[in-house]
N, C-alpha and C. Protein backbone atom coordinates (compact mmCIF):
# COMPACT_ATOMS: atom_id res chain seq x y z
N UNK A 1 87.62 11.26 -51.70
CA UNK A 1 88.12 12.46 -52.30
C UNK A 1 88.63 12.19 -53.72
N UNK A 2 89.44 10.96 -53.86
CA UNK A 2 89.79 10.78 -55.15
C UNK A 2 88.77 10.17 -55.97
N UNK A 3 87.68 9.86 -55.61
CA UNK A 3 86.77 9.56 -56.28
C UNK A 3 86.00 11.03 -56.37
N UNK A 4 85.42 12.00 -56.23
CA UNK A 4 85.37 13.38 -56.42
C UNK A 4 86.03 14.16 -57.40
N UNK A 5 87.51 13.77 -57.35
CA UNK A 5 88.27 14.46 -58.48
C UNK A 5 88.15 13.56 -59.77
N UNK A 6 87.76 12.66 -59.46
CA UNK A 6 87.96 11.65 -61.17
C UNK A 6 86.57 11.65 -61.14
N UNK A 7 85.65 12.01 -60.63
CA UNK A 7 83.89 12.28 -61.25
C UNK A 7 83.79 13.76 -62.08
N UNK A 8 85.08 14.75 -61.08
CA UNK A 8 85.17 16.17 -62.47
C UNK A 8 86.08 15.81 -62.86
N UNK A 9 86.90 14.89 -63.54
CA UNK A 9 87.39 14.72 -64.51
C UNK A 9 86.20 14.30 -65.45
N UNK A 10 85.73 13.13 -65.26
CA UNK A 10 84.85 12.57 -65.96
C UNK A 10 83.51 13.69 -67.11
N UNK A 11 83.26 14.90 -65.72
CA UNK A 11 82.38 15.79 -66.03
C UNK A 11 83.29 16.44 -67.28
N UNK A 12 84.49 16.57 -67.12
CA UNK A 12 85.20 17.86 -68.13
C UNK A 12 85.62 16.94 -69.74
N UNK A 13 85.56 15.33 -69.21
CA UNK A 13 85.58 14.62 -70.74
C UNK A 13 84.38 14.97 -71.17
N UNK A 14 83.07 14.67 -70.71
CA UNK A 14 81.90 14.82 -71.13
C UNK A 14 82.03 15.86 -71.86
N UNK A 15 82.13 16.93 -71.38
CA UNK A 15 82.32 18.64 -72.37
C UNK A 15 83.21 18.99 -73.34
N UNK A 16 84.26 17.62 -73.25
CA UNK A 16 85.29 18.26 -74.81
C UNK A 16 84.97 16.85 -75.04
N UNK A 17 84.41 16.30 -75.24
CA UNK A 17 84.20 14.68 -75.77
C UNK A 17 84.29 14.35 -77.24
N UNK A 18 83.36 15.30 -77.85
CA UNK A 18 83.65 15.40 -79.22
C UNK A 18 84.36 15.69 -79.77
N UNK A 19 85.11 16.71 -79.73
CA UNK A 19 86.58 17.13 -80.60
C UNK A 19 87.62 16.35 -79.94
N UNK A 20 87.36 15.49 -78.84
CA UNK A 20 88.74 14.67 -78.51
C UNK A 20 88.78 13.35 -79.10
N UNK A 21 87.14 13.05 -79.24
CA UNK A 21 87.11 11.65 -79.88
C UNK A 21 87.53 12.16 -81.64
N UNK A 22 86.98 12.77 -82.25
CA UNK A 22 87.68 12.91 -83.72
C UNK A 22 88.69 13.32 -83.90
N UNK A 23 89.54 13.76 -83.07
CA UNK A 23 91.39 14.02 -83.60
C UNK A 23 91.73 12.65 -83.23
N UNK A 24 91.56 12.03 -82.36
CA UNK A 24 92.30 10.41 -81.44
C UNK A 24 94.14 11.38 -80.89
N UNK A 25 93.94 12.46 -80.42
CA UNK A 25 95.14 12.51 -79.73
C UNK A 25 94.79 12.56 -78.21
N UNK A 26 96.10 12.44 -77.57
CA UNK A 26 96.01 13.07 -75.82
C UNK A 26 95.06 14.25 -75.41
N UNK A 27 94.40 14.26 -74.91
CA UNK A 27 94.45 15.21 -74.23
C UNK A 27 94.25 15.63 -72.38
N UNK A 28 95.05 16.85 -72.02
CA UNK A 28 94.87 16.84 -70.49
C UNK A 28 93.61 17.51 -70.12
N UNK A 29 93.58 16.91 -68.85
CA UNK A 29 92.18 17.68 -68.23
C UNK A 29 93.22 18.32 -66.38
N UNK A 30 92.67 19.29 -66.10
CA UNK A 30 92.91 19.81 -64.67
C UNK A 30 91.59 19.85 -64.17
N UNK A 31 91.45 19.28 -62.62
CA UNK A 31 90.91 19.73 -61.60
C UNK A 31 91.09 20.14 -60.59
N UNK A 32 90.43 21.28 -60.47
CA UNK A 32 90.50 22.67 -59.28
C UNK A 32 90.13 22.05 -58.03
N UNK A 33 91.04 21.51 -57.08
CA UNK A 33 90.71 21.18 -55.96
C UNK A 33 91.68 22.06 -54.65
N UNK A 34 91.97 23.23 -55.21
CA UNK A 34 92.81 24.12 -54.70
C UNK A 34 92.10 24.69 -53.74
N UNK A 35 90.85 24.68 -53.34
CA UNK A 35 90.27 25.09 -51.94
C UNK A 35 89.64 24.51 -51.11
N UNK A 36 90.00 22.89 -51.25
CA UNK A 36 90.05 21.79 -50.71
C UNK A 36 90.35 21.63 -50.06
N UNK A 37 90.34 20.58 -49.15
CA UNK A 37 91.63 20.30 -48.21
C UNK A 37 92.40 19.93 -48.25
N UNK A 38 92.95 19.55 -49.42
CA UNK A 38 94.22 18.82 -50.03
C UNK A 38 94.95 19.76 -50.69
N UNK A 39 94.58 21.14 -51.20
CA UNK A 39 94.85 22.01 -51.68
C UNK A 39 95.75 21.84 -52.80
N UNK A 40 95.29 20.84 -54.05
CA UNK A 40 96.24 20.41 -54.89
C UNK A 40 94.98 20.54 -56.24
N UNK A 41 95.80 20.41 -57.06
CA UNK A 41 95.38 20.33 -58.70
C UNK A 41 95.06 18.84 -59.03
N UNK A 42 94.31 18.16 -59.40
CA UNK A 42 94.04 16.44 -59.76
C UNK A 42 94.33 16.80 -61.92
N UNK A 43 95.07 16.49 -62.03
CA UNK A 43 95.77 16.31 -63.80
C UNK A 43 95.58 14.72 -64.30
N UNK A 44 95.34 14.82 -65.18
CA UNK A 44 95.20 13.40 -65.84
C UNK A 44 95.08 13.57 -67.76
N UNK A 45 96.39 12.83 -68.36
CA UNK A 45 96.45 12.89 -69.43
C UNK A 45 95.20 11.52 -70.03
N UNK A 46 94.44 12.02 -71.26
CA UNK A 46 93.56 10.76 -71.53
C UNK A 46 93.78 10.64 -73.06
N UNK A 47 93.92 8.88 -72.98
CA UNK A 47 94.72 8.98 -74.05
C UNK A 47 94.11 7.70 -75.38
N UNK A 48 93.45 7.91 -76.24
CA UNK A 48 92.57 6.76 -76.92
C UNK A 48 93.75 5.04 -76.95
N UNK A 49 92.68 4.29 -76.60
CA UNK A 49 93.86 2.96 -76.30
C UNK A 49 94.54 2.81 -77.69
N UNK A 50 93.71 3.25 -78.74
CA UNK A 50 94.67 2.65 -80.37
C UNK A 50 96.32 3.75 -80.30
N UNK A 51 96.08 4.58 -79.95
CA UNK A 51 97.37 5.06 -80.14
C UNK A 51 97.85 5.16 -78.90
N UNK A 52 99.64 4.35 -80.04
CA UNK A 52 100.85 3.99 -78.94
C UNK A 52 101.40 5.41 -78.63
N UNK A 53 101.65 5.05 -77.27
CA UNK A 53 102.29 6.52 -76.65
C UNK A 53 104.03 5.41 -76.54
N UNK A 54 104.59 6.28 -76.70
CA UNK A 54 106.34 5.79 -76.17
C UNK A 54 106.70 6.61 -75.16
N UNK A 55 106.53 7.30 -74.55
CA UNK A 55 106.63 8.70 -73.40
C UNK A 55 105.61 9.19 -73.27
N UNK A 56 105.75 9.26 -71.86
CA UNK A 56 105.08 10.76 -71.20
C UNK A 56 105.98 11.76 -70.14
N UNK A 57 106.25 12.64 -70.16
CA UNK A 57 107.04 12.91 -69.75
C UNK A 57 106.44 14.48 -68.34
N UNK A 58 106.91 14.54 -67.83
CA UNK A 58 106.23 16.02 -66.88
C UNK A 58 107.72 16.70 -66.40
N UNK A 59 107.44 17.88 -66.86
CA UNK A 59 108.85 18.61 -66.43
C UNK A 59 108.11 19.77 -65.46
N UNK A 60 108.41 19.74 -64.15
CA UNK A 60 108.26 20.59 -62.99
C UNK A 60 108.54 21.63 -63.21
N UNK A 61 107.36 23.24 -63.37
CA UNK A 61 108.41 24.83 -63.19
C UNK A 61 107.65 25.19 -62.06
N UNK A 62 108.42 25.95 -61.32
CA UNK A 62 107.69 27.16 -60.47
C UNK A 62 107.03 28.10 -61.42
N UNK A 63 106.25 28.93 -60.71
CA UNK A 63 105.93 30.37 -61.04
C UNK A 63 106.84 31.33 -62.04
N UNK A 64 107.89 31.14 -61.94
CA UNK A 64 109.00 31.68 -61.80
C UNK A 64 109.51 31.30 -63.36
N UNK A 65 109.10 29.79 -64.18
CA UNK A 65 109.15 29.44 -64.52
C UNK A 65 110.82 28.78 -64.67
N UNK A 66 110.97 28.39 -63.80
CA UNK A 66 112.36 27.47 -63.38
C UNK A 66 112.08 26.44 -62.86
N UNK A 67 113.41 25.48 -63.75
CA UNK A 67 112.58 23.83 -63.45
C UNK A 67 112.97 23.59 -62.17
N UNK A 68 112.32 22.53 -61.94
CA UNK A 68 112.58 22.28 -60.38
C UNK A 68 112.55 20.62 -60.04
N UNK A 69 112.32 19.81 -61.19
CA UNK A 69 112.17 18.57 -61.18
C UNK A 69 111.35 17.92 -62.86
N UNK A 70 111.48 16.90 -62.59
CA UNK A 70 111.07 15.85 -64.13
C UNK A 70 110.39 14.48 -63.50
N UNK A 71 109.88 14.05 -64.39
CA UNK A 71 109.12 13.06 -64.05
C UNK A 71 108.80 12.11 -65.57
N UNK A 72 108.99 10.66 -65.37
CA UNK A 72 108.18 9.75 -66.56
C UNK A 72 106.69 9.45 -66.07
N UNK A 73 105.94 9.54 -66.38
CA UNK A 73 104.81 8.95 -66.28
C UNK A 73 104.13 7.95 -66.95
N UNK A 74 103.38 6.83 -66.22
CA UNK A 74 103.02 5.65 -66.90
C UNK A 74 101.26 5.80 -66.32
N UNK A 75 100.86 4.74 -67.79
CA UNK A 75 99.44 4.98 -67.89
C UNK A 75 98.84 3.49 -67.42
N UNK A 76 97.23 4.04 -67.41
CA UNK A 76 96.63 2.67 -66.94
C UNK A 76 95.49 2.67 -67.83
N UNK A 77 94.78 1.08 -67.32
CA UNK A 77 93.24 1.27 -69.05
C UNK A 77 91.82 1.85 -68.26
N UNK A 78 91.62 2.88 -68.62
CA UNK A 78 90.52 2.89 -67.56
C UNK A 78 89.06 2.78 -68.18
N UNK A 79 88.96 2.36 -69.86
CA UNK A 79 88.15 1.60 -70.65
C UNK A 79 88.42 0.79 -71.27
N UNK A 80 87.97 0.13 -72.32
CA UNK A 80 88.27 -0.46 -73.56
C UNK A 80 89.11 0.37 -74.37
N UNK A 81 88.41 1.90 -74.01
CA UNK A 81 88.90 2.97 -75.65
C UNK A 81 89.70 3.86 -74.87
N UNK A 82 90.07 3.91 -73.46
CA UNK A 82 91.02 5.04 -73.06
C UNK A 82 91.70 4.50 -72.00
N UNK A 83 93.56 5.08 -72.07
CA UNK A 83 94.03 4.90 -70.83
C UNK A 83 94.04 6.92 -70.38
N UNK A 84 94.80 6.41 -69.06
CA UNK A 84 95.48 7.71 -68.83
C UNK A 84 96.44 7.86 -67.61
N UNK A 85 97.13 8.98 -67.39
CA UNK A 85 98.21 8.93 -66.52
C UNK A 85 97.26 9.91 -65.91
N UNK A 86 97.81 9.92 -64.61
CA UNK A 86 97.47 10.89 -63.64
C UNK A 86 98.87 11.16 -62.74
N UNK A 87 98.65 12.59 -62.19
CA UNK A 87 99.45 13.66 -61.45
C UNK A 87 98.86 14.62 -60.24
N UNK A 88 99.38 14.81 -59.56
CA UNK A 88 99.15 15.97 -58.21
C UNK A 88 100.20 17.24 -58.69
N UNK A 89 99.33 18.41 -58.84
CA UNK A 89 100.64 19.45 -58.72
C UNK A 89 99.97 20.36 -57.72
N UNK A 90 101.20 21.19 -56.89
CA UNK A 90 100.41 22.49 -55.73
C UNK A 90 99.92 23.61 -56.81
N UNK A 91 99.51 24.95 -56.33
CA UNK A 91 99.64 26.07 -56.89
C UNK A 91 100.82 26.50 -56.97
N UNK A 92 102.11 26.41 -56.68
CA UNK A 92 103.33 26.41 -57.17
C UNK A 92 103.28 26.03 -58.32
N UNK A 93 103.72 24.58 -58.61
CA UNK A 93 103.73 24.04 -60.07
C UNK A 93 103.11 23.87 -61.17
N UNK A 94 101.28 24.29 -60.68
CA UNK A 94 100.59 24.17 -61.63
C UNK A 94 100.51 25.31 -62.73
N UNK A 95 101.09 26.07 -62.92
CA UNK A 95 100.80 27.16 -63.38
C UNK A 95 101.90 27.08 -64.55
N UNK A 96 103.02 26.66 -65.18
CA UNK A 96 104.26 26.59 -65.76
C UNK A 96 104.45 25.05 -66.31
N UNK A 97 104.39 24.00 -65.11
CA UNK A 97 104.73 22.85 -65.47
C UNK A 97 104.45 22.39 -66.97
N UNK A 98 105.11 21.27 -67.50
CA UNK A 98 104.75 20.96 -69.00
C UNK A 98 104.63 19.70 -69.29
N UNK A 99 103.72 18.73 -69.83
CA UNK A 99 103.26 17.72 -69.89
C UNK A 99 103.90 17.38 -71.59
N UNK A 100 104.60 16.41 -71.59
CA UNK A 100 104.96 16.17 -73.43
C UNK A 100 104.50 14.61 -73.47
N UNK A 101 103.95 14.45 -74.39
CA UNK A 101 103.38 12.73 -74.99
C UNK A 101 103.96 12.27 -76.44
N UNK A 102 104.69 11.88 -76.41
CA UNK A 102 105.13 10.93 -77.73
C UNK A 102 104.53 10.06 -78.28
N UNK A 103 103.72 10.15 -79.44
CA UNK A 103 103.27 9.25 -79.49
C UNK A 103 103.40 8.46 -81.26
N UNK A 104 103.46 7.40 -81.13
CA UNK A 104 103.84 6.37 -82.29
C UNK A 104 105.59 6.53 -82.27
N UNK A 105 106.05 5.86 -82.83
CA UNK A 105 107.34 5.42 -82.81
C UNK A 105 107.89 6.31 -83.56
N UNK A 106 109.14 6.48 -83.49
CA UNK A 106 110.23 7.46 -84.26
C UNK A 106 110.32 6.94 -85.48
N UNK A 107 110.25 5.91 -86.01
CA UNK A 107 110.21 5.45 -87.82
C UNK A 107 109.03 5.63 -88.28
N UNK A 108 108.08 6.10 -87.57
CA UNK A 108 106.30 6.08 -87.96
C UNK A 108 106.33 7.53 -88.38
N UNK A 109 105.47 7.51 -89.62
CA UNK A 109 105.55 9.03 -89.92
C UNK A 109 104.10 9.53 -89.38
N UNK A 110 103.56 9.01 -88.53
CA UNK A 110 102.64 9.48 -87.88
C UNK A 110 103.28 10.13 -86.47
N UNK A 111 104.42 9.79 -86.05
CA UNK A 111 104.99 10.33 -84.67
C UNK A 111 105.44 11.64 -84.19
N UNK A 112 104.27 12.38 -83.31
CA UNK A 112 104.82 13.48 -82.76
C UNK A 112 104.94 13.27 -81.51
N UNK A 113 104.99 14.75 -81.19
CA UNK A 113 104.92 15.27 -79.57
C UNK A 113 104.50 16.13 -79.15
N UNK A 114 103.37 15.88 -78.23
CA UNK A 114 102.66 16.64 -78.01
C UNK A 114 102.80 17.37 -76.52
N UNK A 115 103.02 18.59 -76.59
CA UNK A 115 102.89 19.75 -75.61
C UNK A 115 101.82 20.09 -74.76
N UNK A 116 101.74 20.29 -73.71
CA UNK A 116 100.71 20.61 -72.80
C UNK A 116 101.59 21.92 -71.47
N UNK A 117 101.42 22.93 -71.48
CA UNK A 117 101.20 24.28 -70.05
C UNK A 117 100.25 23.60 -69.95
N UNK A 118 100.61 23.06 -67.98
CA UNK A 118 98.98 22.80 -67.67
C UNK A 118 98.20 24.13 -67.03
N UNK A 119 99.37 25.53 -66.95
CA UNK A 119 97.97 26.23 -66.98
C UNK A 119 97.41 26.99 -67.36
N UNK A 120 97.99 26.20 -69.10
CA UNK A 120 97.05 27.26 -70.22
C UNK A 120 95.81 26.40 -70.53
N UNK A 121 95.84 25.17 -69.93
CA UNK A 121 94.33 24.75 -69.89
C UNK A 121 93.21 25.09 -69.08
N UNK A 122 92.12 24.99 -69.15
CA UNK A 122 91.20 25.48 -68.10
C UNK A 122 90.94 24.39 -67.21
N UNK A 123 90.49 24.50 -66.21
CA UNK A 123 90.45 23.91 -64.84
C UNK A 123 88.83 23.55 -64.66
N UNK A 124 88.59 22.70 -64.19
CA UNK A 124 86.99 22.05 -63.93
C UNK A 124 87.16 22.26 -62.14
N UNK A 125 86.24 23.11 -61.95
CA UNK A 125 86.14 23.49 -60.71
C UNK A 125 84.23 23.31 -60.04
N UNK A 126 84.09 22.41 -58.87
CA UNK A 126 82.56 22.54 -58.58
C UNK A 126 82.25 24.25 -57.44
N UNK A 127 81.43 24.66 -58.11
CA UNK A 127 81.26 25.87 -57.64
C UNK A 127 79.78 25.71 -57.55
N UNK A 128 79.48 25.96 -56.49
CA UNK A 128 77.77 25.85 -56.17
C UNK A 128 76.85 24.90 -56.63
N UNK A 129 77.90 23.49 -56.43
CA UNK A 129 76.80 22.89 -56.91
C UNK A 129 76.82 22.63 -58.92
N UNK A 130 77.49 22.98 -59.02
CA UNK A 130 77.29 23.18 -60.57
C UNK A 130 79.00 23.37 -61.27
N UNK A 131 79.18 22.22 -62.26
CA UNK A 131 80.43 22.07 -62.75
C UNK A 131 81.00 22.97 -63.33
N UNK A 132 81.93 23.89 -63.60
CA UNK A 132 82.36 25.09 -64.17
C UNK A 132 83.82 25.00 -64.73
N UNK A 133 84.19 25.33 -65.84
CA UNK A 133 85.70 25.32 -66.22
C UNK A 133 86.11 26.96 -65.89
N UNK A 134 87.33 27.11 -65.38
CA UNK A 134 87.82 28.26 -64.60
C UNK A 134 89.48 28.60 -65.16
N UNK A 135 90.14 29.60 -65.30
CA UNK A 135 91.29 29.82 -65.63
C UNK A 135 92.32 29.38 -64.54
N UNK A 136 93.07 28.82 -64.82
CA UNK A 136 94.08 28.69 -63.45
C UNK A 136 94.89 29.94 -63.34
N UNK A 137 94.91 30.59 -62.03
CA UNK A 137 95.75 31.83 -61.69
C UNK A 137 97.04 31.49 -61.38
């Protein structure tokens, strides 16, 4: 199964590949595994190995948009040229929660922070056979 959700991950880098490789920032991907049997969201921040991240951070909302928990997150190499963190959220949390990445150091005048609603991103969902990005409800 977790090999399933990181093959549509893989499918949804393929489709923003280019505009992620020429900025070199984070970016998240969601997968729709909400009618699964696990009935959960598969999230994974991907992140080019040259740039230093100092945080990742995940702040928990309901629906409701009230927090409900926090989280640090730590990354792994899953190429030469990319790490990334990965996450589980229900349909509760996925819809509000907020993903922030720091990246380069606070004396670097290259250092921001970057924002992510994971569900103002679109969702990679397999629907018939055929890979599809979908709005999260």
């Amino acid at each position: 199964m977790f090999l399933a959700a990181a093959s549509l991950v893989v499918a949804a880098a393929i489709l923003q590949w280019s505009a992620f490789a020429e900025e070199k920032l984070p970016k998240l991907y969601v997968v729709d595994r909400s009618v699964g049997k696990d009935d959960l969201y598969y999230c994974s921040v991907n992140i080019p190995s040259d740039v230093p991240v100092e945080t990742i951070g995940l702040i928990l909302k309901d629906r409701q948009d009230k927090k409900v928990g926090e989280a640090l997150l730590g990354t792994i190499d899953t190429s030469a040229t990319e790490k990334m963190a990965t996450f589980f959220l229900n349909h509760e949390l996925v819809k509000r929660s907020v993903v922030i990445v720091a990246i380069y150091p606070l004396d670097d005048d290259r250092h921001k922070q970057i924002k992510f609603i994971v569900g103002d991103e679109p969702a990679v969902l397999k629907k018939d056979g055929k890979t599809v990005q979908v709005k999260i409800e």
